[in-house]
Each structure stands twice: as structure tokens, then as C-alpha cells.
N, C-alpha and C. Protein backbone atom coordinates (compact mmCIF):
# COMPACT_ATOMS: atom_id res chain seq x y z
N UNK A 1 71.84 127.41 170.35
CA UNK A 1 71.18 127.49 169.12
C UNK A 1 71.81 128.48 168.20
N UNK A 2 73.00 129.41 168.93
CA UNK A 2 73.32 130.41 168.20
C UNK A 2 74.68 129.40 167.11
N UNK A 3 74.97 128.50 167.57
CA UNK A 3 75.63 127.77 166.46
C UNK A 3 74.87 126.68 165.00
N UNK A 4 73.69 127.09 165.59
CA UNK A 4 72.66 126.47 164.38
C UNK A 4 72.29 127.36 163.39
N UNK A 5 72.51 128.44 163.55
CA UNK A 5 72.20 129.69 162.12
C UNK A 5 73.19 129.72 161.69
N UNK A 6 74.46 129.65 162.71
CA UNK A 6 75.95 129.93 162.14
C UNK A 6 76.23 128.26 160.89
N UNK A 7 75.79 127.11 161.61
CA UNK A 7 75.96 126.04 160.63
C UNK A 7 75.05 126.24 159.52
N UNK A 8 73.98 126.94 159.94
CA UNK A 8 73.43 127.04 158.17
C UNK A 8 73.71 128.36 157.31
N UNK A 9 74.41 128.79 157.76
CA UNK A 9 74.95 130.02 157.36
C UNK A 9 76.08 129.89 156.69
N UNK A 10 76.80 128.93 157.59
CA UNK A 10 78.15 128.23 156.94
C UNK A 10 77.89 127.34 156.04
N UNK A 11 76.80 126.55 156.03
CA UNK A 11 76.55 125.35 154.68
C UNK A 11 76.13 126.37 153.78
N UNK A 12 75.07 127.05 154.16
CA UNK A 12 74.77 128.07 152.84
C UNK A 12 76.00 128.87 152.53
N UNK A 13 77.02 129.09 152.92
CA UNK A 13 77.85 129.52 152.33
C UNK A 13 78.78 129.01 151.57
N UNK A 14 79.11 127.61 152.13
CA UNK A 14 79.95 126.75 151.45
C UNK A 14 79.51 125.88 150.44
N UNK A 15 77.93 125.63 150.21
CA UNK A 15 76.88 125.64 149.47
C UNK A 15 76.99 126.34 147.86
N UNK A 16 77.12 128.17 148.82
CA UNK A 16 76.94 128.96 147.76
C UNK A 16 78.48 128.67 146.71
N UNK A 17 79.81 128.92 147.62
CA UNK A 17 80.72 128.43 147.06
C UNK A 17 81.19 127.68 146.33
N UNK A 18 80.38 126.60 146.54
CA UNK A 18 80.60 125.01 145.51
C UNK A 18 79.77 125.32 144.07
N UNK A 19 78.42 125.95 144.26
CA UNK A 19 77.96 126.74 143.41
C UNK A 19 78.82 127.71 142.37
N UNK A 20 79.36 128.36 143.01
CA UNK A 20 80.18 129.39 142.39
C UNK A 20 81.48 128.74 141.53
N UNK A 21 82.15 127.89 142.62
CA UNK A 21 83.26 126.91 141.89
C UNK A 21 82.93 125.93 140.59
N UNK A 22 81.48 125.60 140.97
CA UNK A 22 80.88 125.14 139.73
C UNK A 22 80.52 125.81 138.50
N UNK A 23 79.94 127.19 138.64
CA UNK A 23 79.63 127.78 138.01
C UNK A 23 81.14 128.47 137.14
N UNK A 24 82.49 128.58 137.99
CA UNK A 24 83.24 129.12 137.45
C UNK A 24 84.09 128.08 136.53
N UNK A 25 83.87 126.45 136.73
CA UNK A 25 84.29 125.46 136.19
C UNK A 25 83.83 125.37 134.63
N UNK A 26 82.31 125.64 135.21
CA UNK A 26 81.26 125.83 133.82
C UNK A 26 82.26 126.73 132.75
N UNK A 27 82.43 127.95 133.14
CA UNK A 27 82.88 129.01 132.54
C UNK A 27 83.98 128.89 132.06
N UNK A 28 85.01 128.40 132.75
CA UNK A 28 86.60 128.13 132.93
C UNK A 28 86.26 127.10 131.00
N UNK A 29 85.33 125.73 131.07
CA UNK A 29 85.28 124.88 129.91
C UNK A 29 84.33 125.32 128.82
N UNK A 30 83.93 125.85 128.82
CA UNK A 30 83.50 127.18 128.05
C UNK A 30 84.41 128.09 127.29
N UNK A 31 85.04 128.72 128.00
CA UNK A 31 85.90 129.24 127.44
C UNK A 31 87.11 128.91 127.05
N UNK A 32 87.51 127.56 127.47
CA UNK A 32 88.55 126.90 126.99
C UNK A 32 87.63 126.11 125.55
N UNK A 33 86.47 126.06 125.45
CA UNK A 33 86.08 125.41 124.35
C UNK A 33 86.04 126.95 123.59
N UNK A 34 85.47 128.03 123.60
CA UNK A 34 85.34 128.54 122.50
C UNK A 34 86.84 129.14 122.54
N UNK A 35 87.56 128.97 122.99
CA UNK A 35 89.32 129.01 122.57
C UNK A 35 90.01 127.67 121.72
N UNK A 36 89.44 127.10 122.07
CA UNK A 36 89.72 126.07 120.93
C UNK A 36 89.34 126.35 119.28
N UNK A 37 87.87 126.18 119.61
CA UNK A 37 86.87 126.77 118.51
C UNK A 37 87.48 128.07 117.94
N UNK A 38 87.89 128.88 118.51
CA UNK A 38 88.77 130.30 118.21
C UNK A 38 89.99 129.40 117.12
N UNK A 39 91.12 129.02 117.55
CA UNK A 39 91.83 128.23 117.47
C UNK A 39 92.22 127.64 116.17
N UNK A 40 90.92 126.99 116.33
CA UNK A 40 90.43 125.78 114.71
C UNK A 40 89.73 127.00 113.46
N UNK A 41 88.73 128.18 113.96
CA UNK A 41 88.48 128.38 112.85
C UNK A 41 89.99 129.36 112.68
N UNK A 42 90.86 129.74 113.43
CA UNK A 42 92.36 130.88 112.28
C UNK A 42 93.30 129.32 111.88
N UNK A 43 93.10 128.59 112.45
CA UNK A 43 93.69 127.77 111.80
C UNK A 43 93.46 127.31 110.48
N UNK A 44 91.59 127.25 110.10
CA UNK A 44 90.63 127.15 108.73
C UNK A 44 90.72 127.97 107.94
N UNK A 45 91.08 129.27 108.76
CA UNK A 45 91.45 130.25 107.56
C UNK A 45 92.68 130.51 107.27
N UNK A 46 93.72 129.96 108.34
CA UNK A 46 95.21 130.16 107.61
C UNK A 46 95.55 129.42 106.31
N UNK A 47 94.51 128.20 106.82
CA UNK A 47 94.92 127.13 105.66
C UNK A 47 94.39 127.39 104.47
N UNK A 48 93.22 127.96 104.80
CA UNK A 48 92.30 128.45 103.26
C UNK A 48 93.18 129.57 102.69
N UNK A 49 93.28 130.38 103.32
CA UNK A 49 94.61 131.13 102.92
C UNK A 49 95.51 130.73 102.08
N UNK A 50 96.42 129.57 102.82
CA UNK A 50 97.66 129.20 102.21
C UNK A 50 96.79 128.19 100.59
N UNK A 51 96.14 127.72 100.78
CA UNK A 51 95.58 127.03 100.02
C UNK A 51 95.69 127.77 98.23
N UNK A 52 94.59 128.93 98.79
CA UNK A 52 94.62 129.83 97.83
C UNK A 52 95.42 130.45 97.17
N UNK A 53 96.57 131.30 98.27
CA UNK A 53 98.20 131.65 97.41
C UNK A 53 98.64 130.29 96.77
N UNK A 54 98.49 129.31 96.90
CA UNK A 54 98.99 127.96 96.35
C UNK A 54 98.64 127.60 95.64
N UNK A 55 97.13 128.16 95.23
CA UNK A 55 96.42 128.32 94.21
C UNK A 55 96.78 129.39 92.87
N UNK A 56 96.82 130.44 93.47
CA UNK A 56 97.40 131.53 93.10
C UNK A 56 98.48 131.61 92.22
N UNK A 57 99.54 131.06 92.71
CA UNK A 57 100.67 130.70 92.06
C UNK A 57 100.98 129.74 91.46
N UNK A 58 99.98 128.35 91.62
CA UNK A 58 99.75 127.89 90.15
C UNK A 58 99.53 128.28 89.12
N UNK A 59 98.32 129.79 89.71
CA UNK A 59 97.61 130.05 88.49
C UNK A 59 99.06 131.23 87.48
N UNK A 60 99.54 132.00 88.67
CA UNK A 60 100.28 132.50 87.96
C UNK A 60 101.60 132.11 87.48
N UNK A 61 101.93 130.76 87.49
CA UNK A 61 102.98 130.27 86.93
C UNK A 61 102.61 129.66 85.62
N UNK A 62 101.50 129.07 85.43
CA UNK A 62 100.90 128.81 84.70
C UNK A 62 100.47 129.69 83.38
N UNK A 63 100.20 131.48 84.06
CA UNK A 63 99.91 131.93 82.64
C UNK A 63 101.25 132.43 82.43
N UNK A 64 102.29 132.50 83.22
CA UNK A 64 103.46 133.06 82.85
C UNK A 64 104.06 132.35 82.14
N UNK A 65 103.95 130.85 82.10
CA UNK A 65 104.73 130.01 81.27
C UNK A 65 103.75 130.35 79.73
N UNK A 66 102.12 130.27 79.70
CA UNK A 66 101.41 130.71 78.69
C UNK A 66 102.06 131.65 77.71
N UNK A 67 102.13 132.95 78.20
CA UNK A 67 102.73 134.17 78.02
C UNK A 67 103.94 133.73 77.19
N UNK A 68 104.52 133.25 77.80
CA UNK A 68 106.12 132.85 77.56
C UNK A 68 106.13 131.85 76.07
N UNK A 69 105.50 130.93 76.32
CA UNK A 69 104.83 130.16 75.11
C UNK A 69 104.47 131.10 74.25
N UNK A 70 103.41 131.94 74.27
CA UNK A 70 102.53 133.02 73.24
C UNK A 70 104.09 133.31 72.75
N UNK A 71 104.56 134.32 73.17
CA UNK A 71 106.18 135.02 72.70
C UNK A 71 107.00 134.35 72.59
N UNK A 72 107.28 133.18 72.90
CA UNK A 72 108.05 132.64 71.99
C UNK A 72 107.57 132.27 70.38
N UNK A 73 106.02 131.92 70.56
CA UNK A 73 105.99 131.70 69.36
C UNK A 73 105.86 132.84 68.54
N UNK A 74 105.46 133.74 69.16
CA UNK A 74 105.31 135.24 68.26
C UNK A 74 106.70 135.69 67.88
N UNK A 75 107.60 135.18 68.59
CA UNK A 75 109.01 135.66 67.88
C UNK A 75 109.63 134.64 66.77
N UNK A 76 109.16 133.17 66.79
CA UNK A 76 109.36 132.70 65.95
C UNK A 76 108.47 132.96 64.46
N UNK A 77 107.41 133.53 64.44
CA UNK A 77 106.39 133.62 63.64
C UNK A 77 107.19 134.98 62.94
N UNK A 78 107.47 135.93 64.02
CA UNK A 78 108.02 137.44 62.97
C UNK A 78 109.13 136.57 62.51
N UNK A 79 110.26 135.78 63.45
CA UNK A 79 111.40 135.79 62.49
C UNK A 79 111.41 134.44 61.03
N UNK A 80 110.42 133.67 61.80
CA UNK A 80 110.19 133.25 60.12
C UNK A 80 109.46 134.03 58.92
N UNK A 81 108.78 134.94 59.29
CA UNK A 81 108.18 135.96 58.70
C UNK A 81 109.64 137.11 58.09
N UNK A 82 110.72 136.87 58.40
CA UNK A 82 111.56 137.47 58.14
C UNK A 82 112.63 137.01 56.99
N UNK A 83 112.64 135.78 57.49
CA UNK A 83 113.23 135.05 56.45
C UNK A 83 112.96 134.80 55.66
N UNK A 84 111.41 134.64 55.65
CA UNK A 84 110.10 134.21 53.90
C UNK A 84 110.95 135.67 53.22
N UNK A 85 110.39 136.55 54.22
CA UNK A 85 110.61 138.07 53.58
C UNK A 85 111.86 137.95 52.79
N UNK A 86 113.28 138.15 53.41
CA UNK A 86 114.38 138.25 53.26
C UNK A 86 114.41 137.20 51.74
N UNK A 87 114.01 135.87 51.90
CA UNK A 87 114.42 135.06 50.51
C UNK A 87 113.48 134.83 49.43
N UNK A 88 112.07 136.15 50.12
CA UNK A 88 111.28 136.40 48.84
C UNK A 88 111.95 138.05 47.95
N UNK A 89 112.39 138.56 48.70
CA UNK A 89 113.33 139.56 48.41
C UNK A 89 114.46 139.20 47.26
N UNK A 90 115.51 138.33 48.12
CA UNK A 90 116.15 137.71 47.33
C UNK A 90 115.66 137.23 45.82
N UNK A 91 115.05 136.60 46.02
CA UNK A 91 114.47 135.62 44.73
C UNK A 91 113.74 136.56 43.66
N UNK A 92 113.03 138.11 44.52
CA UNK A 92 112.65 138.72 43.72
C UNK A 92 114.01 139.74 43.00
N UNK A 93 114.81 139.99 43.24
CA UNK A 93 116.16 140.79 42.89
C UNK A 93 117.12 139.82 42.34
N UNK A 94 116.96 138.62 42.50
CA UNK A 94 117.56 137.67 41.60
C UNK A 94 116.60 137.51 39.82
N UNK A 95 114.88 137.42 40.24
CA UNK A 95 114.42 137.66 39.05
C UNK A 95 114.56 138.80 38.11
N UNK A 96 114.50 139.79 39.01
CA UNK A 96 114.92 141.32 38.71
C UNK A 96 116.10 141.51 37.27
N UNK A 97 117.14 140.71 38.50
CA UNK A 97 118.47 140.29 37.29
C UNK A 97 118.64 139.75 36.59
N UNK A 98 117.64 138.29 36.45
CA UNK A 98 117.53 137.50 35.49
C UNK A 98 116.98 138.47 34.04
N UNK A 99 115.36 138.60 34.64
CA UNK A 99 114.81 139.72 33.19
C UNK A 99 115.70 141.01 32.97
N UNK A 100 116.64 141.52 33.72
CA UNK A 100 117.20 142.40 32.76
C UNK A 100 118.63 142.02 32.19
N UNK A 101 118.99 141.06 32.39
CA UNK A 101 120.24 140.31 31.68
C UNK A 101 119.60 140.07 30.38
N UNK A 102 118.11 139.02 30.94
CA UNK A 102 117.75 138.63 29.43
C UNK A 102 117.07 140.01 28.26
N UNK A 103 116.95 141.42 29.12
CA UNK A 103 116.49 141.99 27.73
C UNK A 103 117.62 143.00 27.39
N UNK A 104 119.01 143.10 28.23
CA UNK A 104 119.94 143.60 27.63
C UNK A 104 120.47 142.65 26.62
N UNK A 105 120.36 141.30 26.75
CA UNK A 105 120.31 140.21 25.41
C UNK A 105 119.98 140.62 24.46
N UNK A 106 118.51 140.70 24.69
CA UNK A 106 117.72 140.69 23.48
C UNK A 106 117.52 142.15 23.11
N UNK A 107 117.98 143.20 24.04
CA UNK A 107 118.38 144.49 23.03
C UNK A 107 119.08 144.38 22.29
N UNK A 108 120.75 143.41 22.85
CA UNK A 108 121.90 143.90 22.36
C UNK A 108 121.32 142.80 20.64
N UNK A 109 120.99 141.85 20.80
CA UNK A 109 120.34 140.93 19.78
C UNK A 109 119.98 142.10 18.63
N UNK A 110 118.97 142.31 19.61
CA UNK A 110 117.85 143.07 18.49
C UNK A 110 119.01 144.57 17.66
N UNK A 111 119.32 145.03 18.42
CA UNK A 111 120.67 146.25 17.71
C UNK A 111 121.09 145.69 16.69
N UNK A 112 122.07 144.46 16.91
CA UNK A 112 122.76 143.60 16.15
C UNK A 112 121.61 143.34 14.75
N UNK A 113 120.61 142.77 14.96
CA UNK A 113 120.15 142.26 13.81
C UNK A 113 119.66 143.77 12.87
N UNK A 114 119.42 144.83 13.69
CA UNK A 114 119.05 145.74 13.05
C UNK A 114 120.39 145.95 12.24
N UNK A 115 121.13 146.73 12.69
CA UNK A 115 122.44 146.76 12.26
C UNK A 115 122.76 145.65 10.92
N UNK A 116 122.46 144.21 10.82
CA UNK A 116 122.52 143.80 9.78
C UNK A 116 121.46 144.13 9.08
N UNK A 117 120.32 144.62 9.59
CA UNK A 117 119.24 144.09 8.01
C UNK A 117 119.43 145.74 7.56
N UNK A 118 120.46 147.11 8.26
CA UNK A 118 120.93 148.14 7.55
C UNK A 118 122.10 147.86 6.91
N UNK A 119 122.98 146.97 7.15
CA UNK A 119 123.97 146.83 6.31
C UNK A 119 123.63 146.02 4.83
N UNK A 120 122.32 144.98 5.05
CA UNK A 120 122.04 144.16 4.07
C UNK A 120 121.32 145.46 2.93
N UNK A 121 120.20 145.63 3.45
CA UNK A 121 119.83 147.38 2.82
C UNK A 121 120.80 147.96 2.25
N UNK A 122 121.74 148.65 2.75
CA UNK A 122 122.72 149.55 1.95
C UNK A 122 123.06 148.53 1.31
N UNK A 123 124.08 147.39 1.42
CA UNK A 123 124.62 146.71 0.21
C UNK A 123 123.63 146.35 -0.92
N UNK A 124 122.41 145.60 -0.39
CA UNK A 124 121.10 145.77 -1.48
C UNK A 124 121.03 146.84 -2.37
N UNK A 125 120.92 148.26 -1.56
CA UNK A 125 120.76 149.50 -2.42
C UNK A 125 122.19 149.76 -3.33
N UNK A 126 123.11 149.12 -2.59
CA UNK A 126 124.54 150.04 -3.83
C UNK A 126 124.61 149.00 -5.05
N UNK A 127 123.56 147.81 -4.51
CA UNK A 127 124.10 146.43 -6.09
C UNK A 127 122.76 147.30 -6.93
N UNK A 128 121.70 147.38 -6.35
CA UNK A 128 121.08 148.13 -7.04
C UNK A 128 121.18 149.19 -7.78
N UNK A 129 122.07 149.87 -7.10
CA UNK A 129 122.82 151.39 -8.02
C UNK A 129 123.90 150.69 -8.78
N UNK A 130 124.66 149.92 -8.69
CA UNK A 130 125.30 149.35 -9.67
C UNK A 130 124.71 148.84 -10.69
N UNK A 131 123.65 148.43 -10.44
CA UNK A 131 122.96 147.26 -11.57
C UNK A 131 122.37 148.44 -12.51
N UNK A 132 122.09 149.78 -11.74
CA UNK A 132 121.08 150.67 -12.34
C UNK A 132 122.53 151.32 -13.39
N UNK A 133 123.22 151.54 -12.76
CA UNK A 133 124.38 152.03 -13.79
C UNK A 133 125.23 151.05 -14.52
N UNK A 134 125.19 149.79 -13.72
CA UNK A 134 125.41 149.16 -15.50
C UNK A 134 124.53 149.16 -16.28
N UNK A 135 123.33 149.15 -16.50
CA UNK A 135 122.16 148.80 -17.21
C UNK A 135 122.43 150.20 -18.16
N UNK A 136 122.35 151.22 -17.10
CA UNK A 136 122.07 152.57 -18.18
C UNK A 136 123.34 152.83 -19.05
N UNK A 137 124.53 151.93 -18.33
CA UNK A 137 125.81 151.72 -19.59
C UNK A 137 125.70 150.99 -20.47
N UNK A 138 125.16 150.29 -20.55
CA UNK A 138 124.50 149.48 -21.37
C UNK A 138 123.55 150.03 -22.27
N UNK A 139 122.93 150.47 -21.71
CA UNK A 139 121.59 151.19 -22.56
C UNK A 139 122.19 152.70 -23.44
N UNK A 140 123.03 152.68 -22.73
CA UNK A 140 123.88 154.39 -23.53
C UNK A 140 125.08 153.35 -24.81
N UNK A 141 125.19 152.70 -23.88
CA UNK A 141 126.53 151.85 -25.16
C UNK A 141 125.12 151.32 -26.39
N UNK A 142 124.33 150.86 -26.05
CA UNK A 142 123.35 150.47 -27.18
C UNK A 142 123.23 151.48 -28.02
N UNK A 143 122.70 152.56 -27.10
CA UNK A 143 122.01 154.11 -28.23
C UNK A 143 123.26 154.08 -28.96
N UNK A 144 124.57 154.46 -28.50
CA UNK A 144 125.21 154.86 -29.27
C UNK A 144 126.05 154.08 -30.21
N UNK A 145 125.89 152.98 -30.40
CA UNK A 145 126.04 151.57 -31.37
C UNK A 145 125.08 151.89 -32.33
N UNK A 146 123.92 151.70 -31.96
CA UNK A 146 123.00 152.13 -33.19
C UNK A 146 122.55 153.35 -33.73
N UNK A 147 122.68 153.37 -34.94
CA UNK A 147 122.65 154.96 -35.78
C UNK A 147 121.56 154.95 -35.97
């Protein structure tokens, strides 16, 4: 009978064992599942990750080309702003020269005509002094004609 405690001693042991092998099977797929699960979510976040820099650098290629756009046009805006300038400049220093060509004209004009209406004056005034001294030769040749 002493081999009848030993057989249930031995089933309960090999019992307990199959137990244990089970229990460590349990564990063993368990932990190969939450290693998976481990796994899948750095994989969810590598990708969300990459996603985002991919995002990212849309976004920043995008305002860099913006940017780039803005300044270009801001450099076209000063340098047409430069050129209005430059050939409103011009046009104003060309008028500049126009009105003072035309009033050294019309000084040199105006001199000139003065200049004649003093020469017409003096010759006016000397026919006048002539006329006044022929007259008074006249007027003296009369007195002294008549007694």
C-alpha cells in the first residue's frame, strides 16, 4: 500500500506539473500577446510620428515658399517703387528745365522789348526836342520878321 500514496503523490505531482506547464503556457501567450500589443502600439506611434514630421514639412515648405513669394513680391513692389520714383524724378527735372528755359525766354523777351520801348522813348523824346526847337525857331524867326 506504500506504493499507493507514492502513486498519488506522483499523479498529484505530475497533476500539479501539467498545471504549472499550463499555467506557464497561459503566461508564455500572454506575454507574447502583450509583446505584440507592445509592438503595434511603437509601431502607432512611430508612424504617427513620421506622419506628423511629414506633416511638418509640408507645413514648412509651404510657408517657406509663402515667405519667398511675400519677398519676392516686396522686392518687386520697392523696385518698381523705384523706378516710378527715378522717372517721376526725371520728368520732374526735365519740367524743371522746361519752365526755366521758357522764363529765361521770356526774360530775355521781356529785356528785349523793354530795351525797345526805351529806345522808342528816347527817339520819341529827341523828335520831340527837335520838333520843340524847330518850332521855337520858328517862333523866334517869326518875332523877329515882325516889327
Amino acid at each position: 500500500m506504500k506504493t499507493e500514496p507514492k502513486n498519488k503523490e506522483l499523479l498529484s505531482l505530475q497533476k500539479e506539473n501539467r498545471h504549472l506547464k499550463q499555467s506557464i503556457a497561459v503566461m508564455r501567450d500572454q506575454l507574447e500577446g502583450m509583446k505584440i500589443a507592445r509592438d503595434e502600439a511603437v509601431q502607432n506611434t512611430l508612424r504617427a510620428a513620421q506622419d506628423e514630421m511629414t506633416q511638418l514639412r509640408a507645413t514648412i515648405a509651404a510657408m517657406r515658399d509663402e515667405l519667398e513669394k511675400a519677398c519676392y513680391e516686396k522686392d518687386c513692389i520697392i523696385e518698381q517703387q523705384a523706378v516710378d520714383s527715378s522717372d517721376e524724378n526725371k520728368q520732374m527735372k526735365d519740367a524743371i528745365t522746361a519752365l526755366r528755359s521758357e522764363l529765361d525766354r521770356r526774360e530775355a523777351a521781356h529785356q528785349e522789348d523793354i530795351q525797345v520801348m526805351n529806345r522808342n522813348h528816347h527817339d520819341e523824346v529827341q523828335q520831340l526836342q527837335q520838333t520843340a526847337k524847330a518850332l521855337r525857331e520858328k517862333l523866334e524867326a517869326l518875332k523877329t520878321t515882325k516889327p
